[in-house]
N, C-alpha and C. Protein backbone atom coordinates (compact mmCIF):
# COMPACT_ATOMS: atom_id res chain seq x y z
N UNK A 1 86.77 123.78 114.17
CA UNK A 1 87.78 123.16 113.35
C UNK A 1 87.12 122.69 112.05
N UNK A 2 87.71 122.93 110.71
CA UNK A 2 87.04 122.87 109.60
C UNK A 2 87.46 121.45 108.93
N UNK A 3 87.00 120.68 108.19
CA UNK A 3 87.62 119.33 107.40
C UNK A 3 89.07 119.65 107.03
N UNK A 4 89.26 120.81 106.66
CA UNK A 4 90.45 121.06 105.56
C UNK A 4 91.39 121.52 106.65
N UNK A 5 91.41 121.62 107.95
CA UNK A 5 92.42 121.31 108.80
C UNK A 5 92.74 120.14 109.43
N UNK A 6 92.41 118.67 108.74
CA UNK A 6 92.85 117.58 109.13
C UNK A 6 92.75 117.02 108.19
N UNK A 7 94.01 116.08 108.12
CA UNK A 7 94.50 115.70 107.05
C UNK A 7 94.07 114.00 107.17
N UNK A 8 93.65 112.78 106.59
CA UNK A 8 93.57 111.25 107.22
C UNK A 8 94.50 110.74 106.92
N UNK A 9 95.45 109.81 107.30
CA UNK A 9 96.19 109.36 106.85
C UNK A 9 95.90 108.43 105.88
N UNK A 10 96.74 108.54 104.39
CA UNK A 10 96.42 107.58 103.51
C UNK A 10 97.80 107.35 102.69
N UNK A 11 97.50 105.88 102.07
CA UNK A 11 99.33 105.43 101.74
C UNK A 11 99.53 106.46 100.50
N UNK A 12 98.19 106.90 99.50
CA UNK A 12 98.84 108.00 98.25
C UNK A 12 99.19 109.52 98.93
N UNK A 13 98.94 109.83 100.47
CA UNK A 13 99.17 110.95 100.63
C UNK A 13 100.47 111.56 100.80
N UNK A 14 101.16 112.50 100.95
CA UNK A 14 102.44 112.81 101.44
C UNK A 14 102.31 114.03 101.73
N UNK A 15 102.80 114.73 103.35
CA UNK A 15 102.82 116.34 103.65
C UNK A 15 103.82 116.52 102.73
N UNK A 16 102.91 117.91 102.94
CA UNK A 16 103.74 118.76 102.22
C UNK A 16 104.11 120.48 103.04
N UNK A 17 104.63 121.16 103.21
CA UNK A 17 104.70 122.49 104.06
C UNK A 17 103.85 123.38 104.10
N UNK A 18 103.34 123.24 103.00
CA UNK A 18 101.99 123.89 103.21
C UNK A 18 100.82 123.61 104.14
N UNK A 19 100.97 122.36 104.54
CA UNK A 19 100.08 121.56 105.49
C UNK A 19 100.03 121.93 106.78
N UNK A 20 101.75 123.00 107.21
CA UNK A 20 101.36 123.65 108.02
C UNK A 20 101.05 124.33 108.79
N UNK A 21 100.22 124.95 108.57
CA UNK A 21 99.57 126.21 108.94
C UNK A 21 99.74 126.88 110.22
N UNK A 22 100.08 126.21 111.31
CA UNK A 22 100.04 127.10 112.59
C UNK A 22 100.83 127.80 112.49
N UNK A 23 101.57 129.27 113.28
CA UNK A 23 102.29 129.76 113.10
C UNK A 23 103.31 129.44 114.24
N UNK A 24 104.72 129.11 114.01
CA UNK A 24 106.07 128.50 114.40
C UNK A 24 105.95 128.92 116.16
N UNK A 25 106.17 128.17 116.97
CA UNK A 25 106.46 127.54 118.58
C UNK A 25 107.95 128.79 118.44
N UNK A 26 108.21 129.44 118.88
CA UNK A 26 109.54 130.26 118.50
C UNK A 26 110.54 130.20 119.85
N UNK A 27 109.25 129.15 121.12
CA UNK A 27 110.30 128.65 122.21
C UNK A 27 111.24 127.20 121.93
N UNK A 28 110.45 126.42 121.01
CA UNK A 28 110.95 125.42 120.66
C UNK A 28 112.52 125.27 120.10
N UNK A 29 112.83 123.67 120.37
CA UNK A 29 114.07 123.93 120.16
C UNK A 29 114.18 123.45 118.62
N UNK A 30 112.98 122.40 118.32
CA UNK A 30 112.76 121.76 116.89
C UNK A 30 112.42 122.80 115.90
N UNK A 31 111.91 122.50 114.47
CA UNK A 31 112.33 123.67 113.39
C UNK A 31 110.99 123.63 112.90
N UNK A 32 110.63 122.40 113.00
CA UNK A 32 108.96 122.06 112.73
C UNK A 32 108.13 121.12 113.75
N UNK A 33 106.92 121.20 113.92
CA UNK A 33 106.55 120.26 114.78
C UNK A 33 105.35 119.75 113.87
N UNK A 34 104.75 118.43 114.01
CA UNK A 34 103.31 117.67 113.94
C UNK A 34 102.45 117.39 114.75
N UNK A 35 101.07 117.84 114.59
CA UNK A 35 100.52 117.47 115.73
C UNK A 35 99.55 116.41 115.11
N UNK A 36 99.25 115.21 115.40
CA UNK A 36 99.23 113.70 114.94
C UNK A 36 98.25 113.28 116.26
N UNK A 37 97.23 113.14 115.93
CA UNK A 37 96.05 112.03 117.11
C UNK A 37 95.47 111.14 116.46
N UNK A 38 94.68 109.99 117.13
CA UNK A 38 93.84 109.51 116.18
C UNK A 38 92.21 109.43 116.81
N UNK A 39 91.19 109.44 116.10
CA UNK A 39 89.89 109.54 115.70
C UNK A 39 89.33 107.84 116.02
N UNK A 40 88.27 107.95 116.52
CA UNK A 40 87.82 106.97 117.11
C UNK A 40 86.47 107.05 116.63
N UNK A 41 85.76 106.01 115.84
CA UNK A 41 84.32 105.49 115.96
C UNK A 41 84.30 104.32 116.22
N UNK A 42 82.69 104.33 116.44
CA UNK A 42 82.45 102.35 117.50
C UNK A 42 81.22 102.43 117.31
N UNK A 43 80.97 101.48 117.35
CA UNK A 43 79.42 100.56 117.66
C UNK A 43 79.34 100.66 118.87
N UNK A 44 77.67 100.48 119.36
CA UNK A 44 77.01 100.17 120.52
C UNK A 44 76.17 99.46 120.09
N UNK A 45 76.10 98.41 120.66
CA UNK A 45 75.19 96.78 120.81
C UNK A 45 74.77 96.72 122.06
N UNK A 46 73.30 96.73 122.31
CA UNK A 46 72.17 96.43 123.40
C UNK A 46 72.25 95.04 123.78
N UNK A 47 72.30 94.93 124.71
CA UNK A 47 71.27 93.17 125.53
C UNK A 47 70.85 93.43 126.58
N UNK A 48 69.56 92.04 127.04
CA UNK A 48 68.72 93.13 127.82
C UNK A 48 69.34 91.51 128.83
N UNK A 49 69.51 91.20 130.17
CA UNK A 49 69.92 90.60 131.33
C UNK A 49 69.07 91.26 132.30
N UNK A 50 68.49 89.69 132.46
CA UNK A 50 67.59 89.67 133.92
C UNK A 50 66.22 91.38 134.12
N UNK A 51 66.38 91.44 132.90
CA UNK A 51 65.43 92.41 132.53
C UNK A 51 66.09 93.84 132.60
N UNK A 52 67.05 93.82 132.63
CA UNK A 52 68.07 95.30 132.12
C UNK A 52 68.56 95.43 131.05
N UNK A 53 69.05 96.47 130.70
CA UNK A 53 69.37 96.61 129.41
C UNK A 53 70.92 96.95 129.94
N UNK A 54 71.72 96.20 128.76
CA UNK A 54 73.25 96.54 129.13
C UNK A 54 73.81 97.09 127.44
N UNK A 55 75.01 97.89 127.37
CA UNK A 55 75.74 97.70 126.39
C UNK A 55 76.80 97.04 126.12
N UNK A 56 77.06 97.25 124.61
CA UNK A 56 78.47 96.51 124.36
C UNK A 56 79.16 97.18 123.41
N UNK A 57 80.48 97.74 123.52
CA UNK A 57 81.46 98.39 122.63
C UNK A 57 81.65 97.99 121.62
N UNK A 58 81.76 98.02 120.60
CA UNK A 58 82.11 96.94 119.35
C UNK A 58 82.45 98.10 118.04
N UNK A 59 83.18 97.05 117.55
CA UNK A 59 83.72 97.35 115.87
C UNK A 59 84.48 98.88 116.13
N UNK A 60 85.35 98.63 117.20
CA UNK A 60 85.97 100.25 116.61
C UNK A 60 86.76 100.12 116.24
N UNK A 61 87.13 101.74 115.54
CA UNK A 61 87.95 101.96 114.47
C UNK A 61 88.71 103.18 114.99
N UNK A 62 89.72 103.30 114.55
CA UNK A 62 90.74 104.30 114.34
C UNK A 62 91.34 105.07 113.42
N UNK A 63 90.89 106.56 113.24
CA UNK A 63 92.12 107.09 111.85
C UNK A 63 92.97 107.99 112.29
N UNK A 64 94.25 107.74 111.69
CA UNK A 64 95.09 108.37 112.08
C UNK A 64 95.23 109.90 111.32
N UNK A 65 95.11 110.79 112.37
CA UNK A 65 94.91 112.27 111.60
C UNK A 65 96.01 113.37 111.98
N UNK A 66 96.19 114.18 111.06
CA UNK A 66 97.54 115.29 111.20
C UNK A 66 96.44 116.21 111.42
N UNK A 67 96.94 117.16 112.21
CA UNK A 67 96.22 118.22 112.81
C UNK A 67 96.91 119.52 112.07
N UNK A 68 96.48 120.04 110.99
CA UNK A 68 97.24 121.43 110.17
C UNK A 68 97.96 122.40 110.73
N UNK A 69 96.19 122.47 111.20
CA UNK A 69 96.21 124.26 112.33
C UNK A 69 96.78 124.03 113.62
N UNK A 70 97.52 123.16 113.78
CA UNK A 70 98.31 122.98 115.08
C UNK A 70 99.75 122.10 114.63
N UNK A 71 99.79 122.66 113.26
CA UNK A 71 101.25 121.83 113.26
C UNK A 71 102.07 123.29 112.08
N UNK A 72 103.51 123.24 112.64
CA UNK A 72 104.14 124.53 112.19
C UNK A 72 105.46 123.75 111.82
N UNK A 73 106.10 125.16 110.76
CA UNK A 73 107.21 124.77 110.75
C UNK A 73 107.97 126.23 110.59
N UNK A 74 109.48 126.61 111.03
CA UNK A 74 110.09 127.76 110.54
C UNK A 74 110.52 127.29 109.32
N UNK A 75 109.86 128.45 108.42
CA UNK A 75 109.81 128.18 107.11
C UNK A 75 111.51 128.33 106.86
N UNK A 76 112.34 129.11 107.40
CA UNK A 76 113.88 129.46 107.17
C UNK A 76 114.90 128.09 106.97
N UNK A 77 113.60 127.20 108.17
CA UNK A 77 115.17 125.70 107.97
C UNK A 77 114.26 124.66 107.73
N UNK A 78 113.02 125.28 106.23
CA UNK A 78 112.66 124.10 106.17
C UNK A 78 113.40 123.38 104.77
N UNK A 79 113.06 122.21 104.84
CA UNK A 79 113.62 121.21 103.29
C UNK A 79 113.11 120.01 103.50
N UNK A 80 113.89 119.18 102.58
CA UNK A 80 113.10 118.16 101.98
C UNK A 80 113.27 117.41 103.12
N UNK A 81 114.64 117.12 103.63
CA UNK A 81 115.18 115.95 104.29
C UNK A 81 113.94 116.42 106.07
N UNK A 82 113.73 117.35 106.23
CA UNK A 82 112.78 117.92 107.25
C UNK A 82 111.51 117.35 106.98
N UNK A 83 111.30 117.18 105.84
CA UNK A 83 110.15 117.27 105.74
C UNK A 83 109.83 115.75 105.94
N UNK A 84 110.52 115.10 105.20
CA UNK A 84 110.53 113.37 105.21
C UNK A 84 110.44 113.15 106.45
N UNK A 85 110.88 114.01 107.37
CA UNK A 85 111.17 113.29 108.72
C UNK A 85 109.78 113.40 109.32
N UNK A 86 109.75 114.48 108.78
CA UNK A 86 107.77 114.63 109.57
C UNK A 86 107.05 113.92 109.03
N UNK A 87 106.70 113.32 108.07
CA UNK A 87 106.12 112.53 107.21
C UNK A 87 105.90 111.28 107.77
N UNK A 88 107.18 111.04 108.40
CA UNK A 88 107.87 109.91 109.15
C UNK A 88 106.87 109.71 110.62
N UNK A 89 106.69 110.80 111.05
CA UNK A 89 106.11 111.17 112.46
C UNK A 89 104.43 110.36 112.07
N UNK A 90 103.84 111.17 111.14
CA UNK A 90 102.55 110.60 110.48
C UNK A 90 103.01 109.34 110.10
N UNK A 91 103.69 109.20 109.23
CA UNK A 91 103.39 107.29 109.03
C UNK A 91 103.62 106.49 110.56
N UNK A 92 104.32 106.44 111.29
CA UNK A 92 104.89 106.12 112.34
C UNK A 92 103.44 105.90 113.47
N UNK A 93 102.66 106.93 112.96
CA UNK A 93 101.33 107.19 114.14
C UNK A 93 100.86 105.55 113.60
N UNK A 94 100.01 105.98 112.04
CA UNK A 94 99.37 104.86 111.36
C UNK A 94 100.54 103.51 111.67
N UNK A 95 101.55 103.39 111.54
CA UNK A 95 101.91 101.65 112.09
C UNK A 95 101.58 101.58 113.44
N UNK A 96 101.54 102.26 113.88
CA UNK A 96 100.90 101.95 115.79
C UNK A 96 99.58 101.83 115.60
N UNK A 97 99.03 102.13 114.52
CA UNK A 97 97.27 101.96 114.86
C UNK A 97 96.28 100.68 114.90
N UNK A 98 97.35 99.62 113.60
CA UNK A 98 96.31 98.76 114.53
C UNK A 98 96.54 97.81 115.52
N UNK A 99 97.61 97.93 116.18
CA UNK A 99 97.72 97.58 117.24
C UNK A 99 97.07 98.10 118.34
N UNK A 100 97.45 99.31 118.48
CA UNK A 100 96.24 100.17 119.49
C UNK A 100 95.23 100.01 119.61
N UNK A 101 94.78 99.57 118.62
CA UNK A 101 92.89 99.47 118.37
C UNK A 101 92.93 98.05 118.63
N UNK A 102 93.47 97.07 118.14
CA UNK A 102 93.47 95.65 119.02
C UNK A 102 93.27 95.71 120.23
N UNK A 103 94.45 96.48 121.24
CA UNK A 103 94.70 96.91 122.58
C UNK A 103 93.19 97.16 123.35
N UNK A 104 92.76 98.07 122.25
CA UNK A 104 91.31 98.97 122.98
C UNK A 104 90.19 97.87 123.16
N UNK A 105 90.18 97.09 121.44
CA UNK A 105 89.88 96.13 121.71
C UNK A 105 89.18 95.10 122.40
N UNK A 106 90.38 94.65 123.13
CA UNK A 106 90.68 93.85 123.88
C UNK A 106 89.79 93.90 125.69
N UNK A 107 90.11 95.68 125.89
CA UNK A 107 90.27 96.12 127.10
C UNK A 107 88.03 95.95 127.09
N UNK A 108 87.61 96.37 125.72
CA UNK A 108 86.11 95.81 125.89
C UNK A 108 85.61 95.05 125.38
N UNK A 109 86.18 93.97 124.87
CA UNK A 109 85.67 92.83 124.58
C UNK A 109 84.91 91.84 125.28
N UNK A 110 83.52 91.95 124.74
CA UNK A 110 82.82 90.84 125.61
C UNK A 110 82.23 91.58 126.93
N UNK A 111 82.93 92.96 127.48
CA UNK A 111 82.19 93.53 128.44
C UNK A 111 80.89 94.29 128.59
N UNK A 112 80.23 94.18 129.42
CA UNK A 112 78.65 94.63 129.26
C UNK A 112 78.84 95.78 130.27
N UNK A 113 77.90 96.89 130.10
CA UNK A 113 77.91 98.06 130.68
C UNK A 113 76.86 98.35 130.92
N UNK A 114 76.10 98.45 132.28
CA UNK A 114 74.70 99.36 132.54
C UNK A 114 74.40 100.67 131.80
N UNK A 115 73.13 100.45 130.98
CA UNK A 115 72.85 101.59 130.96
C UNK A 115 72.26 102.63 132.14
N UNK A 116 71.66 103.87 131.24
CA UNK A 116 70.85 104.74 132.04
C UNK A 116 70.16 105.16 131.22
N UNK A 117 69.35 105.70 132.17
CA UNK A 117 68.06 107.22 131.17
C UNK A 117 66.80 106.20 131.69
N UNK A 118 65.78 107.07 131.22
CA UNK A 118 64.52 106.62 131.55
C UNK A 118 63.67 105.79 130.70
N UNK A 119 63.98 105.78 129.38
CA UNK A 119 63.03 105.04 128.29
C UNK A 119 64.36 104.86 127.45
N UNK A 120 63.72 104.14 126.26
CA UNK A 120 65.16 103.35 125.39
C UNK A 120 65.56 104.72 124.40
N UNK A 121 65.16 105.90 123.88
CA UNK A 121 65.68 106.90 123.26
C UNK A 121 66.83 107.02 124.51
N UNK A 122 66.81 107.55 125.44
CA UNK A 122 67.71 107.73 126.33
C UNK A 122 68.71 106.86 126.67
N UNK A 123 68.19 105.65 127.15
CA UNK A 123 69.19 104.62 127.20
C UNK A 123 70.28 104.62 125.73
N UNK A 124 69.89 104.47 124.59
CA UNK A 124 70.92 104.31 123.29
C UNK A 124 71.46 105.97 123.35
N UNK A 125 71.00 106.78 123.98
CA UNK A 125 71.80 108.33 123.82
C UNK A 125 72.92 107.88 124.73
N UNK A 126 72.68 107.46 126.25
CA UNK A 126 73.90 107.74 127.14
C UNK A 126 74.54 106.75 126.97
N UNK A 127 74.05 105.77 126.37
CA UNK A 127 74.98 104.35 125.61
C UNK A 127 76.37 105.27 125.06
N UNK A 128 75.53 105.55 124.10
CA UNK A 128 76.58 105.96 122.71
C UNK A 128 77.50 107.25 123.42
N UNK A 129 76.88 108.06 124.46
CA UNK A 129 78.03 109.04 125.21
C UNK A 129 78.92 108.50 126.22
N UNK A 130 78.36 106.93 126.76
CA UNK A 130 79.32 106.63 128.19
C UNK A 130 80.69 106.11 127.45
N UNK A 131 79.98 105.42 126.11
CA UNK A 131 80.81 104.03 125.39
C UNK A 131 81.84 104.83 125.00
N UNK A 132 81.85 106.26 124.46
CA UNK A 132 82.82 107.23 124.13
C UNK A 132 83.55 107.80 125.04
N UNK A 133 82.95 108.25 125.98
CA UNK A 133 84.05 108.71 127.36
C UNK A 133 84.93 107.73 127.68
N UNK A 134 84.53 106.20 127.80
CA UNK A 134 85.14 105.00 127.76
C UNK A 134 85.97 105.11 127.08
N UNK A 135 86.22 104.80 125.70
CA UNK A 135 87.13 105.02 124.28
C UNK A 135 88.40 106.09 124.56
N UNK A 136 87.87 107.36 124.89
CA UNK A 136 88.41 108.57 124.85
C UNK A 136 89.24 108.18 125.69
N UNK A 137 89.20 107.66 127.15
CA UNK A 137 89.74 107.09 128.19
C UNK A 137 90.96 106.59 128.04
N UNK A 138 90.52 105.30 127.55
CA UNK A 138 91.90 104.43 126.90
C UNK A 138 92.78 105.28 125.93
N UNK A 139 92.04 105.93 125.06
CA UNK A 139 92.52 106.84 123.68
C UNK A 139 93.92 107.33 124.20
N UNK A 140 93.50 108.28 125.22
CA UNK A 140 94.57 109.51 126.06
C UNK A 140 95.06 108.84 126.53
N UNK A 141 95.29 107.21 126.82
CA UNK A 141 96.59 106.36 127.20
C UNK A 141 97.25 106.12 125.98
N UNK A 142 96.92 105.72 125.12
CA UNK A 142 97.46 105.45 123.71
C UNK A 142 98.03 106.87 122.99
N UNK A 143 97.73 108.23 123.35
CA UNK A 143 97.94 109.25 122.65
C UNK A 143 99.38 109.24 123.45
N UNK A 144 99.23 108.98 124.84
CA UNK A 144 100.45 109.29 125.42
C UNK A 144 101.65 108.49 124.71
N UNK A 145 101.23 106.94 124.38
CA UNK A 145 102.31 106.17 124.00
C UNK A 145 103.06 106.56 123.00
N UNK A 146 102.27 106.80 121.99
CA UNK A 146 101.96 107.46 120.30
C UNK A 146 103.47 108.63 120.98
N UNK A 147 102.99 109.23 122.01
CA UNK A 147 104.23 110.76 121.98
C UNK A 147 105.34 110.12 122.40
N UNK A 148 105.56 108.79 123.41
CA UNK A 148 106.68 108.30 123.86
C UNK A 148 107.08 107.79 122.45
N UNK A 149 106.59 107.06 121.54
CA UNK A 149 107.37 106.48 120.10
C UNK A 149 107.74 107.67 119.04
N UNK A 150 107.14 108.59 119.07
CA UNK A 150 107.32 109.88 118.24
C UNK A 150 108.31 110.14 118.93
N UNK A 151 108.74 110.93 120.41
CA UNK A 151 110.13 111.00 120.97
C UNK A 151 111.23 110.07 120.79
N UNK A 152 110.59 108.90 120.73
CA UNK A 152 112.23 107.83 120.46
C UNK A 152 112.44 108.33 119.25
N UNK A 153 111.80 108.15 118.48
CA UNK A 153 111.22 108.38 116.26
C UNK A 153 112.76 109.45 115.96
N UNK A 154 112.24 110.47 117.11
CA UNK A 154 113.05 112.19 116.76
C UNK A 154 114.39 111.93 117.57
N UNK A 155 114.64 111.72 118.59
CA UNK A 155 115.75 111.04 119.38
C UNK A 155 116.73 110.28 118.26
N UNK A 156 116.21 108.86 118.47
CA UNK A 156 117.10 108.22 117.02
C UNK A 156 117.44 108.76 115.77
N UNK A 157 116.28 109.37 115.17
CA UNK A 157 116.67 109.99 114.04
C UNK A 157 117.47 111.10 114.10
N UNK A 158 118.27 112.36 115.45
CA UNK A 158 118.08 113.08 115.34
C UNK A 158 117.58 113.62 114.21
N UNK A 159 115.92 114.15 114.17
CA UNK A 159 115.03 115.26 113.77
C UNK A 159 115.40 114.65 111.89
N UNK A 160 115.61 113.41 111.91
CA UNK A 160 116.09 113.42 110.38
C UNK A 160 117.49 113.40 109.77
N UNK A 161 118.10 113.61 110.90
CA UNK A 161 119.63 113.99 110.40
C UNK A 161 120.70 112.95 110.73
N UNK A 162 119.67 111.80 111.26
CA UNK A 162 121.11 110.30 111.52
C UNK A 162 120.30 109.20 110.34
N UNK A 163 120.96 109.76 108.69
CA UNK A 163 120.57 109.52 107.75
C UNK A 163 120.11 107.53 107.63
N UNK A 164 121.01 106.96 108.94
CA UNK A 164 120.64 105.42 108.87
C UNK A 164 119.87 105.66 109.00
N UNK A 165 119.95 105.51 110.53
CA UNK A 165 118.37 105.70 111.35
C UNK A 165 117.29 106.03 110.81
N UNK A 166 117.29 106.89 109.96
CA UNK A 166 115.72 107.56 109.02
C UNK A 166 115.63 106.35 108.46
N UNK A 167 116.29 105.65 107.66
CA UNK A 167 116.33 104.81 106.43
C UNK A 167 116.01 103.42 106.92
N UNK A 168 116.17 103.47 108.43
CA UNK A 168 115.46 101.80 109.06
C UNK A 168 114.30 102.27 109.20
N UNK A 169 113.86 103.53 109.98
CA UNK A 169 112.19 103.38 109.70
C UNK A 169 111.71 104.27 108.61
N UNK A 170 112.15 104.20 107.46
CA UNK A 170 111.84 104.22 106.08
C UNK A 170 111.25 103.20 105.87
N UNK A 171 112.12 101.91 105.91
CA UNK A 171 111.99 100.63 105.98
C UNK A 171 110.38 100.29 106.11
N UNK A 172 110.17 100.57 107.27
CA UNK A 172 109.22 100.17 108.07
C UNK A 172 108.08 100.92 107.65
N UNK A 173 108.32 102.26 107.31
CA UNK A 173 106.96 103.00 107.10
C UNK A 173 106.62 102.60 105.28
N UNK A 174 107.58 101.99 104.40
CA UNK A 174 107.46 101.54 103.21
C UNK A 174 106.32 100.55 102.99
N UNK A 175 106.18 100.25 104.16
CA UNK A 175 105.39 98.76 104.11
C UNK A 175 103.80 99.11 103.95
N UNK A 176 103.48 100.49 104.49
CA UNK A 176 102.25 100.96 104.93
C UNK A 176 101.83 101.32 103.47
N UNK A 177 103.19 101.39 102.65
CA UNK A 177 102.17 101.80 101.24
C UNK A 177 102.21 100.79 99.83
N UNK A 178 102.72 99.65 100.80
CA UNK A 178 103.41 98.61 99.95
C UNK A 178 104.42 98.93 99.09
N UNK A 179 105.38 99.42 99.34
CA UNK A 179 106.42 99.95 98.63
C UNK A 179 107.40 99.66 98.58
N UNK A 180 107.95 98.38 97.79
CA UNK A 180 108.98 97.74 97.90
C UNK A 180 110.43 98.42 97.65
């Protein structure tokens, strides 16, 4: 996967159809789809107890990313009002994010973790791989949620087309770019 198939979320950005590249789901019943995860880095912090060495999760972060090469649209019914709606899908990820990352947070805060390996190069290697399987863990609970709020998102809105509905979480996604 190359840089230029993921997009970060940022408040000057806005998709555009060109963004996406996969070629169209033609079982689907939708006209375009997004594929939207988010990206995880963290700290690992050492302490050594009763003469062990333990870790500690810290300072993570989250970005919220559009996935190109896995997001399509049939170019035949695409437009603007389509497009906003997907747009919608991406901003929608980023207002769940920092809550999520509070959440994750939370779940290792303050917790200490045995290491392994035989000498301290090793120990800070399987640190930095357990502390991530950890992350990833929680992540794929949060990715799931992320798809239950994207389904309400497309539900309520039908797909863009229950013109309130878009326009309350317009509302809401306005805020992410300060946009009064």
């Amino acid at each position: 996967m190359e840089d230029n198939d993921i997009i970060t979320w940022s408040e000057n950005y806005f998709l555009k159809w060109s963004d996406f590249t996969a070629d169209p789901n033609h079982s689907a019943y939708e006209d375009s789809s997004s594929s939207i995860k988010y990206h995880h880095t963290w700290k690992v912090q050492s302490e050594m107890i009763d003469g062990k060495i333990f870790y500690l999760i810290d300072k993570i972060h989250l970005s919220t990313l559009f996935l190109r090469h896995l997001s399509w649209v049939r170019m035949q019914h695409s437009s603007e009002k389509l497009l906003h709606h997907e747009q919608g899908h991406f901003d929608l990820a980023e207002s769940l994010r920092t809550t999520i990352t509070q959440n994750i947070e939370k779940i290792f805060d303050k917790k200490k973790f045995p290491t392994r390996g035989k000498n301290e190069e090793q120990r800070k290697q399987f640190a930095k791989e357990d502390s991530g399987v950890l992350i990833g863990k929680e992540l794929k609970k949060w990715n799931a949620f992320l798809l239950e709020k994207r389904n309400q998102y497309a539900k309520e809105t039908q797909y863009g087309e229950n013109l309130e509905k878009q326009e309350e979480y317009d509302k809401i996604f306005q805020k992410l770019r300060n946009i009064n």
